[in-house]
C-alpha atoms as a PDB file:
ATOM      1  CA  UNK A   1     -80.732  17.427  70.946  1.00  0.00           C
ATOM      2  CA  UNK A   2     -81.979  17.793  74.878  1.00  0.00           C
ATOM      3  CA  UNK A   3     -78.940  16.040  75.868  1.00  0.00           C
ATOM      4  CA  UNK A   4     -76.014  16.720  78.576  1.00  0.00           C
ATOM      5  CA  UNK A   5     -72.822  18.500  76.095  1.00  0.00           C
ATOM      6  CA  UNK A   6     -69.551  18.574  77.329  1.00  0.00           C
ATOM      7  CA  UNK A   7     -67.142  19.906  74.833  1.00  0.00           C
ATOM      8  CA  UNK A   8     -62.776  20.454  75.650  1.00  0.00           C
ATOM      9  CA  UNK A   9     -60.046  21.706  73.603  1.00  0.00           C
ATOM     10  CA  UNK A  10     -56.298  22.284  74.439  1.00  0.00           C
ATOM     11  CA  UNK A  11     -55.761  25.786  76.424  1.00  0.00           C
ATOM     12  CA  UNK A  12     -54.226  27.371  72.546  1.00  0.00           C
ATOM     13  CA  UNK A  13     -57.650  26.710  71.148  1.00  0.00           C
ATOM     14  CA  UNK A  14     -60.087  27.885  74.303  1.00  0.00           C
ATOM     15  CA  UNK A  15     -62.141  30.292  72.023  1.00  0.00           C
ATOM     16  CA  UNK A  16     -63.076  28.004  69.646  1.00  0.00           C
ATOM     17  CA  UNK A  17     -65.168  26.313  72.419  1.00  0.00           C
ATOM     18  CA  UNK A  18     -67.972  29.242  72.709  1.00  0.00           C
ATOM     19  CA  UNK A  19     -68.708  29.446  68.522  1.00  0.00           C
ATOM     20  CA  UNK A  20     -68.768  24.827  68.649  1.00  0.00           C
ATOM     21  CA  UNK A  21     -72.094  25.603  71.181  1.00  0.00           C
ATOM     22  CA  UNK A  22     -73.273  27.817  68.820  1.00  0.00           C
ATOM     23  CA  UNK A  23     -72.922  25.217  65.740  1.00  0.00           C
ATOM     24  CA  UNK A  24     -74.378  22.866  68.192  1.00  0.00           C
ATOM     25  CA  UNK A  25     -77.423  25.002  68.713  1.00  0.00           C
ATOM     26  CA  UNK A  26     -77.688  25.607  65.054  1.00  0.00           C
ATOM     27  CA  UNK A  27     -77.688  22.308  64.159  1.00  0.00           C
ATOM     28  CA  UNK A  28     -80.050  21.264  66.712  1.00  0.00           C
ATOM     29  CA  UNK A  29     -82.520  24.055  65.436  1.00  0.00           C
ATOM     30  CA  UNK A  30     -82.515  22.292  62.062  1.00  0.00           C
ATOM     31  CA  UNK A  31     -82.779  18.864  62.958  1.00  0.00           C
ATOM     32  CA  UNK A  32     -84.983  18.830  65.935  1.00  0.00           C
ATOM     33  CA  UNK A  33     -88.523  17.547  66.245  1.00  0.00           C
ATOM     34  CA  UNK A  34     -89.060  20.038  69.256  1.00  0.00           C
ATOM     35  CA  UNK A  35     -87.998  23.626  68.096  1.00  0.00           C
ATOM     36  CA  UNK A  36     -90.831  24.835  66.068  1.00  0.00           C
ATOM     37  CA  UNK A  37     -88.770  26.616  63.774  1.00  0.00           C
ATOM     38  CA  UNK A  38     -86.916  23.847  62.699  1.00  0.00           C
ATOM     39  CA  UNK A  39     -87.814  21.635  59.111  1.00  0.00           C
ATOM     40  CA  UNK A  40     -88.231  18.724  61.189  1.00  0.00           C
ATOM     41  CA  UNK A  41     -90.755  19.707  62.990  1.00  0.00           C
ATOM     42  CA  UNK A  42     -92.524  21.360  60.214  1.00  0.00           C
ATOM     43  CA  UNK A  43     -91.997  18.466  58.068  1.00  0.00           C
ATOM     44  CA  UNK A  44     -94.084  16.776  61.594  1.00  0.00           C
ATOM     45  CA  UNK A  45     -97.012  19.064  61.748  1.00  0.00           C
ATOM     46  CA  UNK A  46     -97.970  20.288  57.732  1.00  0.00           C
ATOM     47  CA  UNK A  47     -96.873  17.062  56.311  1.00  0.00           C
ATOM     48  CA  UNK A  48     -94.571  19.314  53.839  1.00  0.00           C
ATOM     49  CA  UNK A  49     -91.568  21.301  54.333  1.00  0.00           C
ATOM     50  CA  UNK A  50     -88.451  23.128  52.990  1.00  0.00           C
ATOM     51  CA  UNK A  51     -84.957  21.660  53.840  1.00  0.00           C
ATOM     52  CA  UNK A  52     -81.676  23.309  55.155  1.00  0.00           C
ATOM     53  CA  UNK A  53     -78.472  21.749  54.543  1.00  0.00           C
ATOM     54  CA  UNK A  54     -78.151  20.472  57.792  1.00  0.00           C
ATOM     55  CA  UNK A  55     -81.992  18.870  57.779  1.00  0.00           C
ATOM     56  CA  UNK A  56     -81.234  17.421  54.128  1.00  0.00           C
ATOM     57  CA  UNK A  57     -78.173  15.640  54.607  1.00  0.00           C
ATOM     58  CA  UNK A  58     -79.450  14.287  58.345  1.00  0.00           C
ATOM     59  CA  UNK A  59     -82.465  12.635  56.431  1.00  0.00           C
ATOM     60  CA  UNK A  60     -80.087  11.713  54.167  1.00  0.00           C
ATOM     61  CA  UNK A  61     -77.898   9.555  56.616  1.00  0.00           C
ATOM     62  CA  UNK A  62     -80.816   8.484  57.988  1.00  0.00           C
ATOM     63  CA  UNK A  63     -81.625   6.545  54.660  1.00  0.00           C
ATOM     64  CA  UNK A  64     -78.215   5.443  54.206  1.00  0.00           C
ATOM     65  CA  UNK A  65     -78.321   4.008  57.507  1.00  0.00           C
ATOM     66  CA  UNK A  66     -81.920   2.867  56.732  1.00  0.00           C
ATOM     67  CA  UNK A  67     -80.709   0.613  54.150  1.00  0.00           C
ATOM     68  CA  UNK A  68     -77.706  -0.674  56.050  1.00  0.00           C
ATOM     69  CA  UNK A  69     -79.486  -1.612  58.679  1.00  0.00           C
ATOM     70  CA  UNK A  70     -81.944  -3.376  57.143  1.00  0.00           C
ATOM     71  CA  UNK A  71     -84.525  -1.018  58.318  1.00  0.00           C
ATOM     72  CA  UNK A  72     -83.496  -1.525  62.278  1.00  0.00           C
ATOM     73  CA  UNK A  73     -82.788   2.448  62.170  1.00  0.00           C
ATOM     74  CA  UNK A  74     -85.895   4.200  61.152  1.00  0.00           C
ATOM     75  CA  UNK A  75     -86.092   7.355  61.684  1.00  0.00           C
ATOM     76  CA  UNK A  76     -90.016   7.235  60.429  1.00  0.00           C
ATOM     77  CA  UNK A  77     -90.538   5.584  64.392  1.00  0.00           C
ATOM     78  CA  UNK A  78     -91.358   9.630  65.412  1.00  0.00           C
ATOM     79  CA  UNK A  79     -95.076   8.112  64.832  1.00  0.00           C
ATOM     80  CA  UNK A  80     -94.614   6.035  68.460  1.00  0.00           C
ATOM     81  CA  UNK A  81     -91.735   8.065  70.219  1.00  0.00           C
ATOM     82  CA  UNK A  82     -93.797  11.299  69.368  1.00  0.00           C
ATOM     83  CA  UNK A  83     -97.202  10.793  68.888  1.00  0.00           C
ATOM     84  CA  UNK A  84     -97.806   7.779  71.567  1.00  0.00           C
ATOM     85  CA  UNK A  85     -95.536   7.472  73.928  1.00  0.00           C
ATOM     86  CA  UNK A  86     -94.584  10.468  76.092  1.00  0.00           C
ATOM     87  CA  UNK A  87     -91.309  10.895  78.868  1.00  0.00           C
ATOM     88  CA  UNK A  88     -90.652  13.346  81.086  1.00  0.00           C
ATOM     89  CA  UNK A  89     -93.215  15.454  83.223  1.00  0.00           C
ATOM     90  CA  UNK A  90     -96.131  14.477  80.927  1.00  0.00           C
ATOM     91  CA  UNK A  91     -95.309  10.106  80.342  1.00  0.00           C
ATOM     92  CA  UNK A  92     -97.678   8.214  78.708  1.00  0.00           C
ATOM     93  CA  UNK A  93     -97.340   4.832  78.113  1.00  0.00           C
ATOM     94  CA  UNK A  94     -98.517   3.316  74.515  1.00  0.00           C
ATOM     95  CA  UNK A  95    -101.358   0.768  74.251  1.00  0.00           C
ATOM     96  CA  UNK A  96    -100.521  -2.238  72.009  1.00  0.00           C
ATOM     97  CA  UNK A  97    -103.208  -1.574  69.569  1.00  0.00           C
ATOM     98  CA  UNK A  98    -102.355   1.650  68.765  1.00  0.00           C
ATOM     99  CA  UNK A  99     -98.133   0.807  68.658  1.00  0.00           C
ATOM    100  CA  UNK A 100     -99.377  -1.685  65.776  1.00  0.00           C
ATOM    101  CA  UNK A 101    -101.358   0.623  63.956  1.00  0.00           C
ATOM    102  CA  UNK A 102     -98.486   3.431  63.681  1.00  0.00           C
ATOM    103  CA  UNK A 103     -96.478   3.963  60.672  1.00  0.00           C
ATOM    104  CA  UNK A 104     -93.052   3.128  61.067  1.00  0.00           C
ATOM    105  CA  UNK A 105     -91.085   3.283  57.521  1.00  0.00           C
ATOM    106  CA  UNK A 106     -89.268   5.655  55.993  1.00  0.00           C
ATOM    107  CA  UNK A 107     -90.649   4.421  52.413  1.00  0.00           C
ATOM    108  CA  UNK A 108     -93.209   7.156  53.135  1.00  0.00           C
ATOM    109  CA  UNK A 109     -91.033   9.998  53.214  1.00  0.00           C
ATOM    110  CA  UNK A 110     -89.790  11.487  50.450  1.00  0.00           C
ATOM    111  CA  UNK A 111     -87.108  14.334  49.815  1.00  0.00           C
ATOM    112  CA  UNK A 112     -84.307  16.695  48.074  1.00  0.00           C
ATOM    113  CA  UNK A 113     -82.150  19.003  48.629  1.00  0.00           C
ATOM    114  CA  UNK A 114     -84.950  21.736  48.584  1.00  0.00           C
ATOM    115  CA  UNK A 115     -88.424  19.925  50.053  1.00  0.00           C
ATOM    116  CA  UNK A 116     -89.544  17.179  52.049  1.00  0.00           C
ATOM    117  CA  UNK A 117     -93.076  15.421  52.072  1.00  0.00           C
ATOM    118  CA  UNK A 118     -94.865  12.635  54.371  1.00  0.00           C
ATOM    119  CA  UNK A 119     -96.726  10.655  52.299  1.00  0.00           C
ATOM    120  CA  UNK A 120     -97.958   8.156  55.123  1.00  0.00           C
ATOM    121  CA  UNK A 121     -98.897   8.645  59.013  1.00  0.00           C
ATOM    122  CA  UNK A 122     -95.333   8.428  59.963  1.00  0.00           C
ATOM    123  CA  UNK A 123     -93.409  11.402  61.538  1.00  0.00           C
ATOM    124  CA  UNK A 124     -89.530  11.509  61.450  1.00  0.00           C
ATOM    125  CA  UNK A 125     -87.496  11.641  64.994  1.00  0.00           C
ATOM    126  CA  UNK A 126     -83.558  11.866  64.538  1.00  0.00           C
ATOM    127  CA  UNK A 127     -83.022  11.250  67.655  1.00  0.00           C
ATOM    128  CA  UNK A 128     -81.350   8.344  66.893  1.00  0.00           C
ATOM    129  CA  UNK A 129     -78.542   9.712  65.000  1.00  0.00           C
ATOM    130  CA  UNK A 130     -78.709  13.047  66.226  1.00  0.00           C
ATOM    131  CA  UNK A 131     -76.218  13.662  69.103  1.00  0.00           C
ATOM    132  CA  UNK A 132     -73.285  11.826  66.470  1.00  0.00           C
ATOM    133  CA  UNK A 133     -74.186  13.973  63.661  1.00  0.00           C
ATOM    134  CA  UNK A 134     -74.169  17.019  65.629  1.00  0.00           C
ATOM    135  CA  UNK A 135     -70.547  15.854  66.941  1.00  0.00           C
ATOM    136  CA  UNK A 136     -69.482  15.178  63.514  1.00  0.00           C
ATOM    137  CA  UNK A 137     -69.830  18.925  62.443  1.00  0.00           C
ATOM    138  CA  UNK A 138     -68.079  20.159  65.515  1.00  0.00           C
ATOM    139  CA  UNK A 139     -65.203  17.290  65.292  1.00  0.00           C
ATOM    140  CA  UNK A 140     -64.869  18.719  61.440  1.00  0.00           C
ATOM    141  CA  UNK A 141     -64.964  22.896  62.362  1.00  0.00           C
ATOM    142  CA  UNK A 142     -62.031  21.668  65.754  1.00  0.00           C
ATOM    143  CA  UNK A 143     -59.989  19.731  62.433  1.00  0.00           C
ATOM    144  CA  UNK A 144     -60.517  22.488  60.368  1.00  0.00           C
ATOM    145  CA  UNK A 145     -59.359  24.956  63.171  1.00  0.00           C
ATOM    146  CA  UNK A 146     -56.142  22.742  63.602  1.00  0.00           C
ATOM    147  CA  UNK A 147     -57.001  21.543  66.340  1.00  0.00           C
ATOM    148  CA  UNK A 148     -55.246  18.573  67.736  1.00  0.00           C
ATOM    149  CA  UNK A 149     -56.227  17.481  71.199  1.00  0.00           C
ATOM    150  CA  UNK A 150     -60.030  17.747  71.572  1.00  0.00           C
ATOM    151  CA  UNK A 151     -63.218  15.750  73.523  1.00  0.00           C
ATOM    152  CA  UNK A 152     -66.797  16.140  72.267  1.00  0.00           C
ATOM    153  CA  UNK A 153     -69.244  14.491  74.360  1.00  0.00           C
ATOM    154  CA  UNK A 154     -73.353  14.394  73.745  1.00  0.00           C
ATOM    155  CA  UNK A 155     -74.429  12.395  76.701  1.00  0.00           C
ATOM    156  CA  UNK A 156     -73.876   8.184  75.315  1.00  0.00           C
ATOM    157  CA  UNK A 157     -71.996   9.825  72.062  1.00  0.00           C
ATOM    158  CA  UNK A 158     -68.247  10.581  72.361  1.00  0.00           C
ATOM    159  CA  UNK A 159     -65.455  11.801  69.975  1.00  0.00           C
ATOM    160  CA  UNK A 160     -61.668  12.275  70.710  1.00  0.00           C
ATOM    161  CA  UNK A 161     -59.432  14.288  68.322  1.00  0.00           C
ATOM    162  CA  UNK A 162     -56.134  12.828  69.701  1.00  0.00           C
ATOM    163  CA  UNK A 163     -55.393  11.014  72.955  1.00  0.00           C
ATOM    164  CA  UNK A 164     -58.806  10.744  75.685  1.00  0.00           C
ATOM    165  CA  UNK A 165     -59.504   8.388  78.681  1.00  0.00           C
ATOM    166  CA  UNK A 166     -63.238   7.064  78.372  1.00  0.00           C
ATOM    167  CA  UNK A 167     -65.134   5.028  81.536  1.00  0.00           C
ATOM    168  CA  UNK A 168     -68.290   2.954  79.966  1.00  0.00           C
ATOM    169  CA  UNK A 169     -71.650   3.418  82.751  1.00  0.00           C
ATOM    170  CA  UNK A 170     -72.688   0.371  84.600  1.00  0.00           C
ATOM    171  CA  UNK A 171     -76.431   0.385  84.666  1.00  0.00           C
ATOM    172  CA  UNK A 172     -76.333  -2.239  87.338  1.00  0.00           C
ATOM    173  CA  UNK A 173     -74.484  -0.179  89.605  1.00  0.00           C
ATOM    174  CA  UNK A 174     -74.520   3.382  90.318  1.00  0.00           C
ATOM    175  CA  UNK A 175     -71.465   5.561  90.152  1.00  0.00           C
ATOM    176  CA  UNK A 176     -69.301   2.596  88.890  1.00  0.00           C
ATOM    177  CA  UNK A 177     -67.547   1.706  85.144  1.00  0.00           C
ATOM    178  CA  UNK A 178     -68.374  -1.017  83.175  1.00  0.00           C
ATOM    179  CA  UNK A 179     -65.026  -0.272  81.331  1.00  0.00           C
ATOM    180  CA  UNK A 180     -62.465   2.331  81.353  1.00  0.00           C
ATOM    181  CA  UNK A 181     -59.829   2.557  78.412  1.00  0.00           C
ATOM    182  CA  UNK A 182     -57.902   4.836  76.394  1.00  0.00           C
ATOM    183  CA  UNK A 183     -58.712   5.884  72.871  1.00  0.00           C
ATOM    184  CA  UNK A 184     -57.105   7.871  70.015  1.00  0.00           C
ATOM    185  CA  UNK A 185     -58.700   9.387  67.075  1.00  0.00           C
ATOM    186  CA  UNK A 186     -61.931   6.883  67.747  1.00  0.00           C
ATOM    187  CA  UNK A 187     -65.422   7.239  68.779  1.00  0.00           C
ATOM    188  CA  UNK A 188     -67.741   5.855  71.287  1.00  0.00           C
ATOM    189  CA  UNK A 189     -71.543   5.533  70.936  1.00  0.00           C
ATOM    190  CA  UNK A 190     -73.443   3.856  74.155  1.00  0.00           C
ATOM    191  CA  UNK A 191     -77.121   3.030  73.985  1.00  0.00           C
ATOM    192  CA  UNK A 192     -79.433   1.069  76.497  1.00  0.00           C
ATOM    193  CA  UNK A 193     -82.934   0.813  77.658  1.00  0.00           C
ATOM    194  CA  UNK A 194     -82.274   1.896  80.774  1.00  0.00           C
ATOM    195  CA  UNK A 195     -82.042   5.677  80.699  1.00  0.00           C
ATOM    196  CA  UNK A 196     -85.265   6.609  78.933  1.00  0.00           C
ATOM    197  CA  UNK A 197     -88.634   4.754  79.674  1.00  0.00           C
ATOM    198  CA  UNK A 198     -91.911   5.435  80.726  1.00  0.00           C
ATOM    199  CA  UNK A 199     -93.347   3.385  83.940  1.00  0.00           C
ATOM    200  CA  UNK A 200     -90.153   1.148  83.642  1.00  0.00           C
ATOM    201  CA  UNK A 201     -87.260  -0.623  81.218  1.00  0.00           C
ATOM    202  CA  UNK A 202     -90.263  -2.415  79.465  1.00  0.00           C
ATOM    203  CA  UNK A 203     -91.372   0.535  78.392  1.00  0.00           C
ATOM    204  CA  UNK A 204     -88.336   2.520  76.803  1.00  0.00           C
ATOM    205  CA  UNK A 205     -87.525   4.492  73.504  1.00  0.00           C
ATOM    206  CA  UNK A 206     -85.515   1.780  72.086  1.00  0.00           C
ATOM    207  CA  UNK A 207     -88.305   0.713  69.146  1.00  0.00           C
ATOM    208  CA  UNK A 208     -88.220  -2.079  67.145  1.00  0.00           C
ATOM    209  CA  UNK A 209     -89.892  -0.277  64.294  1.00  0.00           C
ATOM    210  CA  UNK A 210     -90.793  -3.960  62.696  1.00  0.00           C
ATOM    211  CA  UNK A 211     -91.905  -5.254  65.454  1.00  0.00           C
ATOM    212  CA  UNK A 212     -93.512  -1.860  66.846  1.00  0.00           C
ATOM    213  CA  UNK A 213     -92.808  -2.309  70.756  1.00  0.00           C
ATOM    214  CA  UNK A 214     -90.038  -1.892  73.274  1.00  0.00           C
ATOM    215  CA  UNK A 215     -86.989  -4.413  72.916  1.00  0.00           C
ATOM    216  CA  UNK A 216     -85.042  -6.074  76.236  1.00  0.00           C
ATOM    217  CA  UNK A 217     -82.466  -7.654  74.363  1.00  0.00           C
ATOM    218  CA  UNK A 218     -79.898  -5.634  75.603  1.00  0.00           C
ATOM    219  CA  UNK A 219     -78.876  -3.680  79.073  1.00  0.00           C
ATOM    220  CA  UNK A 220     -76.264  -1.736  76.958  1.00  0.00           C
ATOM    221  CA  UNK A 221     -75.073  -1.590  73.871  1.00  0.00           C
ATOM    222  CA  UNK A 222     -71.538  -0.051  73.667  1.00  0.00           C
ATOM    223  CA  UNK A 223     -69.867   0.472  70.034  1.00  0.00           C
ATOM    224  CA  UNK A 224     -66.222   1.865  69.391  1.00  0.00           C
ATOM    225  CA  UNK A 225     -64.752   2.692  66.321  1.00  0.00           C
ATOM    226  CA  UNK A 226     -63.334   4.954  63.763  1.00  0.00           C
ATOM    227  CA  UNK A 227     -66.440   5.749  61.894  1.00  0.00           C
ATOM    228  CA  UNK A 228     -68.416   9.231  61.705  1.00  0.00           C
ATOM    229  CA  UNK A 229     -70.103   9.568  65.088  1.00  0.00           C
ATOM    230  CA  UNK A 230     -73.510   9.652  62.873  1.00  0.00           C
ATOM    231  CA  UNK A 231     -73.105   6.326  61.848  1.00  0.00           C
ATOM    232  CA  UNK A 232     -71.940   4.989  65.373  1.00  0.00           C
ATOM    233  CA  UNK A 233     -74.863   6.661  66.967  1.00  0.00           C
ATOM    234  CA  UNK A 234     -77.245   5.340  64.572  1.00  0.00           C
ATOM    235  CA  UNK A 235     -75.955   1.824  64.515  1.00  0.00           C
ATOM    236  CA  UNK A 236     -76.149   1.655  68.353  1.00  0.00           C
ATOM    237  CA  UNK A 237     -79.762   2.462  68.043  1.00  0.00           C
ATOM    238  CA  UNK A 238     -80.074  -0.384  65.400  1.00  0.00           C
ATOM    239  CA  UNK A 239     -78.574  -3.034  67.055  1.00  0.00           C
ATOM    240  CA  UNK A 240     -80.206  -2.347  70.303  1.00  0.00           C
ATOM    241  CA  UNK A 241     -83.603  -3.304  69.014  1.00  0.00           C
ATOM    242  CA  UNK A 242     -82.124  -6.520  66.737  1.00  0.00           C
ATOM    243  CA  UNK A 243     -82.481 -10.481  68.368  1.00  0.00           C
ATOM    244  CA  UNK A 244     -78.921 -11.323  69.409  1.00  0.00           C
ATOM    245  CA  UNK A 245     -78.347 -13.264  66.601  1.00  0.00           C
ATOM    246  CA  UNK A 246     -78.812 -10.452  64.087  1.00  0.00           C
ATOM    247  CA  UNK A 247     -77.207  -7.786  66.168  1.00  0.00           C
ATOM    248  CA  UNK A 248     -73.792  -9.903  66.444  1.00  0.00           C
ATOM    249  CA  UNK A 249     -73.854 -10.938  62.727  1.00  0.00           C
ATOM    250  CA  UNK A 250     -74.405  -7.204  61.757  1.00  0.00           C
ATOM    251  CA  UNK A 251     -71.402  -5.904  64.211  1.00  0.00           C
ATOM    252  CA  UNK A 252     -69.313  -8.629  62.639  1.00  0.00           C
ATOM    253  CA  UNK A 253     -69.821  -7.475  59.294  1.00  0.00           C
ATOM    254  CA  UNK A 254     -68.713  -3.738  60.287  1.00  0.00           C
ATOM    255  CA  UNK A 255     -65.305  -2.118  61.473  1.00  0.00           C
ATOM    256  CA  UNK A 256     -66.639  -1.700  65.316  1.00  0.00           C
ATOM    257  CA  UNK A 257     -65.773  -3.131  68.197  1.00  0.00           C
ATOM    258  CA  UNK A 258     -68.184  -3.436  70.819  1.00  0.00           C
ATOM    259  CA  UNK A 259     -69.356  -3.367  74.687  1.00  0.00           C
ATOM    260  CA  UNK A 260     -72.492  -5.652  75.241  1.00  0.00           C
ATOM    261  CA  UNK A 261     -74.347  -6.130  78.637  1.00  0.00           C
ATOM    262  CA  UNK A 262     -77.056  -8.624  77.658  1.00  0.00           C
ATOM    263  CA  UNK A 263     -80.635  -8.485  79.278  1.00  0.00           C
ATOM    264  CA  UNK A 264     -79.292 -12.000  80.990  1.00  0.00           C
ATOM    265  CA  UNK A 265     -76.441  -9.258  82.321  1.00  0.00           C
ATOM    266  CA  UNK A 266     -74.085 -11.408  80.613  1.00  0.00           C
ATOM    267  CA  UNK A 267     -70.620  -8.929  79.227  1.00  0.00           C
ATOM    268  CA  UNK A 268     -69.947  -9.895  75.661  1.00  0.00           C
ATOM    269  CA  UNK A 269     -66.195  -7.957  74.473  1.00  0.00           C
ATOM    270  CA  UNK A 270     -65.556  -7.970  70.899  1.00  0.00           C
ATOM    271  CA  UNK A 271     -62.214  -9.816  70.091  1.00  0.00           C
ATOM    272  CA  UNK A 272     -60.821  -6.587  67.916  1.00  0.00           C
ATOM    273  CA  UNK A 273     -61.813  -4.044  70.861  1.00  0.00           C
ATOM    274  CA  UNK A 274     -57.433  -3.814  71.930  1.00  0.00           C
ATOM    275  CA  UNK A 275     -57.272  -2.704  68.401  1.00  0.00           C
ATOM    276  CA  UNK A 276     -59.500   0.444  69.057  1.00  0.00           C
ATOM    277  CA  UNK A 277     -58.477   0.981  72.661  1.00  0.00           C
ATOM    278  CA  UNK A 278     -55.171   1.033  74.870  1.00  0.00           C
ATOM    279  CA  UNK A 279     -55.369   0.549  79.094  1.00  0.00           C
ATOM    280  CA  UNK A 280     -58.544  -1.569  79.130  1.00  0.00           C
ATOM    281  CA  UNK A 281     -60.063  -2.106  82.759  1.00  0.00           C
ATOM    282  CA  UNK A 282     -63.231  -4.229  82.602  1.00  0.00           C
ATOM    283  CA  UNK A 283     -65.301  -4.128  85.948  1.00  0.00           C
END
């Protein structure tokens, strides 16, 4: 998942902390685009592959999601994220020619429990639902474990099991909250441009996979709610590459409350967020 992981239990369940990593790592093995070994990125590079049951049911959210969306969430954008664009040590920036010309729907994938196979030029990045479907599995093993008080946190993604304080980023001001408020049994999913581009913001991962470019729409997006972390993670990545228009109308239709800063830097608070959160500070 090549993200920051912060994971706490209460002191009676300590040693369940060491074997969540491990499920963590396990997961990420099977769902990763990276790890060699993994289906995903076999699926990538032979156009074929054989499934797990944690690379099955991941594609398999990632359809449901698909289709609830509208096709915002495709996980089929690997074919820009991957192939043309590069971050980190090696960046590359995309030319608008070839973002057109990618693949970016997950109509050419096809799938079951046993075997996956690309029938287009896409390849599949789950980046995008990832980190909450990862914290889904080790929210279920803490519950199954009894475990009462608990915080999983995948950079942007967060879970409590009980009672947890969370402070929202400002990406217009280092070291300082956008929010800070209490939550209980609730998750938090956070996406924005601003963490992951190549050159600068105009140039991030967020991709409109209809459009095939970089949206601006949105500083940060900010979604809260009782929902699987999957589906929070994945609908944060959705609405931060729909216009404004769609992006509201799709939040309203969903039990979320919601976080904005706009691209205009203008804070937009959902009117249900006090009945997801308790002590709510807005900076």
């Amino acid at each position: 998942m090549g993200t920051f992981v912060s994971i706490s239990v209460d002191k009676q369940h300590k040693e369940l902390i060491s074997p969540a990593f491990k499920l963590l790592k396990k997961i990420e093995s099977s769902i990763s685009s990276f790890d060699k070994n993994s289906p995903i990125y076999k699926l990538n590079e032979n156009r074929s592959a054989k499934l797990d049951n944690y690379s099955y049911e991941a594609l398999q959210l990632s359809l449901k999601y698909y289709k609830e969306t509208d096709g915002y969430f495709d996980v089929a954008v690997g074919s820009i994220t991957k192939d043309l664009y590069h971050f980190g040590e090696d960046e590359r920036i995309a030319s608008k020619k070839s973002m057109q010309k990618a693949s970016t729907s997950m109509d050419g994938l096809l799938f079951d429990k046993q075997k996956a196979v690309i029938t287009d030029t896409i390849k599949i990045d789950l980046g995008g639902m990832g980190k909450g479907y990862g914290i889904d599995k080790v929210s279920q093993f803490f519950r199954n474990n009894s475990v009462e008080n608990a915080v999983i946190a995948l950079s942007g993604d967060i879970r409590c099991i009980g009672e947890c304080k969370i402070a929202v980023n400002n990406p217009l001001k280092n070291d300082a909250a956008l929010a800070v408020f209490t939550m209980c049994d609730t998750a938090v999913s956070t996406s924005g441009n601003y963490n992951r581009y190549v050159g600068n913001i105009t140039h991030n991962h967020l991709i409109n996979p209809k459009k095939k470019n970089s949206e601006q729409n949105f500083i940060s997006v900010t979604l809260i709610s009782k929902l699987p972390s999957a589906t929070l993670d994945a609908f944060a990545t959705a609405v931060s590459v729909m216009s404004l228009k769609k992006a509201y109308l799709f939040l309203a239709s969903q039990p979320i409350a919601y976080i904005i800063l706009q691209a205009d830097k203008k804070l937009v608070v959902s009117k249900n967020l006090q009945s997801y959160v308790s002590e709510l500070k807005l900076k």
